[in-house]
Protein backbone atom coordinates (compact mmCIF):
# COMPACT_ATOMS: atom_id res chain seq x y z
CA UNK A 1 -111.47 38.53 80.26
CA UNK A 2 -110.34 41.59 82.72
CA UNK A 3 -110.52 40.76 86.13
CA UNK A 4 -109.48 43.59 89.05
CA UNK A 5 -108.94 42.35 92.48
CA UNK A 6 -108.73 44.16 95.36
CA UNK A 7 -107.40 42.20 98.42
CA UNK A 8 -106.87 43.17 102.02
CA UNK A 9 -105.26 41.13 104.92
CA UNK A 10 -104.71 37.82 101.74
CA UNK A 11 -108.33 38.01 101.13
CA UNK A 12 -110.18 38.97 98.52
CA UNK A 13 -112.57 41.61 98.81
CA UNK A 14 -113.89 42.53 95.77
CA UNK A 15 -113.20 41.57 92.27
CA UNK A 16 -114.50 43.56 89.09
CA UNK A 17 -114.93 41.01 85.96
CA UNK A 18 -115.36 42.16 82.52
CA UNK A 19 -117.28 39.11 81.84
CA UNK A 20 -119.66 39.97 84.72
CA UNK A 21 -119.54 43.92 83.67
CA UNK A 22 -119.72 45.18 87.68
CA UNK A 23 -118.00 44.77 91.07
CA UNK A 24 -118.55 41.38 92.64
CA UNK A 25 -117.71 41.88 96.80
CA UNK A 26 -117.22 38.54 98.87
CA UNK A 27 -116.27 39.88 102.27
CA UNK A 28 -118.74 42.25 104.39
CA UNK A 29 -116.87 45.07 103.68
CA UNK A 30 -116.42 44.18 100.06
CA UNK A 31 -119.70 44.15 99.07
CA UNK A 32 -120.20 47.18 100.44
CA UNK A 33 -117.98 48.80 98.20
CA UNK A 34 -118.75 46.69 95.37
CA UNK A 35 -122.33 48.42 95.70
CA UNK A 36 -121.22 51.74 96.38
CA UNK A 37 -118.51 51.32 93.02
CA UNK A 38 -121.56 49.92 90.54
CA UNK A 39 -123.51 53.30 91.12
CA UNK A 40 -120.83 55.11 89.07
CA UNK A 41 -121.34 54.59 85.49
CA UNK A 42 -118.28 56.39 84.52
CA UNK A 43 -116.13 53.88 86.92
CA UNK A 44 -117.23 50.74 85.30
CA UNK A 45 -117.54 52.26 82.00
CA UNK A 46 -113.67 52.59 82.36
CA UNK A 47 -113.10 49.40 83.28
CA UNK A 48 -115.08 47.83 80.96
CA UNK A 49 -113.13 50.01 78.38
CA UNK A 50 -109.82 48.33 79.55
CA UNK A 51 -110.80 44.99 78.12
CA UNK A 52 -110.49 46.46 74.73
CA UNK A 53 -107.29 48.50 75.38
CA UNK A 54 -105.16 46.10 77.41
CA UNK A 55 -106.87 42.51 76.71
CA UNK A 56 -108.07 42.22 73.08
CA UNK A 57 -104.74 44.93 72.15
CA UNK A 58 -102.30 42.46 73.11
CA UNK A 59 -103.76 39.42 72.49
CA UNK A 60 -102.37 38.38 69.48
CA UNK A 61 -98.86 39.10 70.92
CA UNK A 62 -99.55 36.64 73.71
CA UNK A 63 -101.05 34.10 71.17
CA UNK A 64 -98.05 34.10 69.26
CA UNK A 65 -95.51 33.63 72.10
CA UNK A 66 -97.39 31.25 73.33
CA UNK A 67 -97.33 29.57 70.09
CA UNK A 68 -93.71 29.77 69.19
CA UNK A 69 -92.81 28.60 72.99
CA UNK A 70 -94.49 25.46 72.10
């Protein structure tokens, strides 16, 4: 899973989750942008892109040292 968090003042304000597939705001001001940020297709389209090019890329690297640590 891909999660971006974007924090102000040690709180979180919103959170994108590739699981979810759109911005998820839990302050006032969050969900405010969390609406504003799931209008734009290309935006989330991105992030949901980075799942497959950071996640599921280096996956099996972090499997295996987590394996070998063991």
């Amino acid at each position: 899973e891909y999660i971006r968090s974007y924090y102000f003042n040690k709180m979180e304000d919103v959170r994108f989750s590739s699981s979810v597939g759109k911005f998820v705001g839990f302050t006032e001001y969050g969900v405010k942008n969390a609406e504003y940020w799931n209008k734009d297709a290309s935006l989330l389209s991105g992030l949901r892109a980075q799942k497959e090019t950071y996640c599921q890329h280096n996956i099996q690297v972090d499997y295996n040292n987590a394996l070998t640590k063991s």
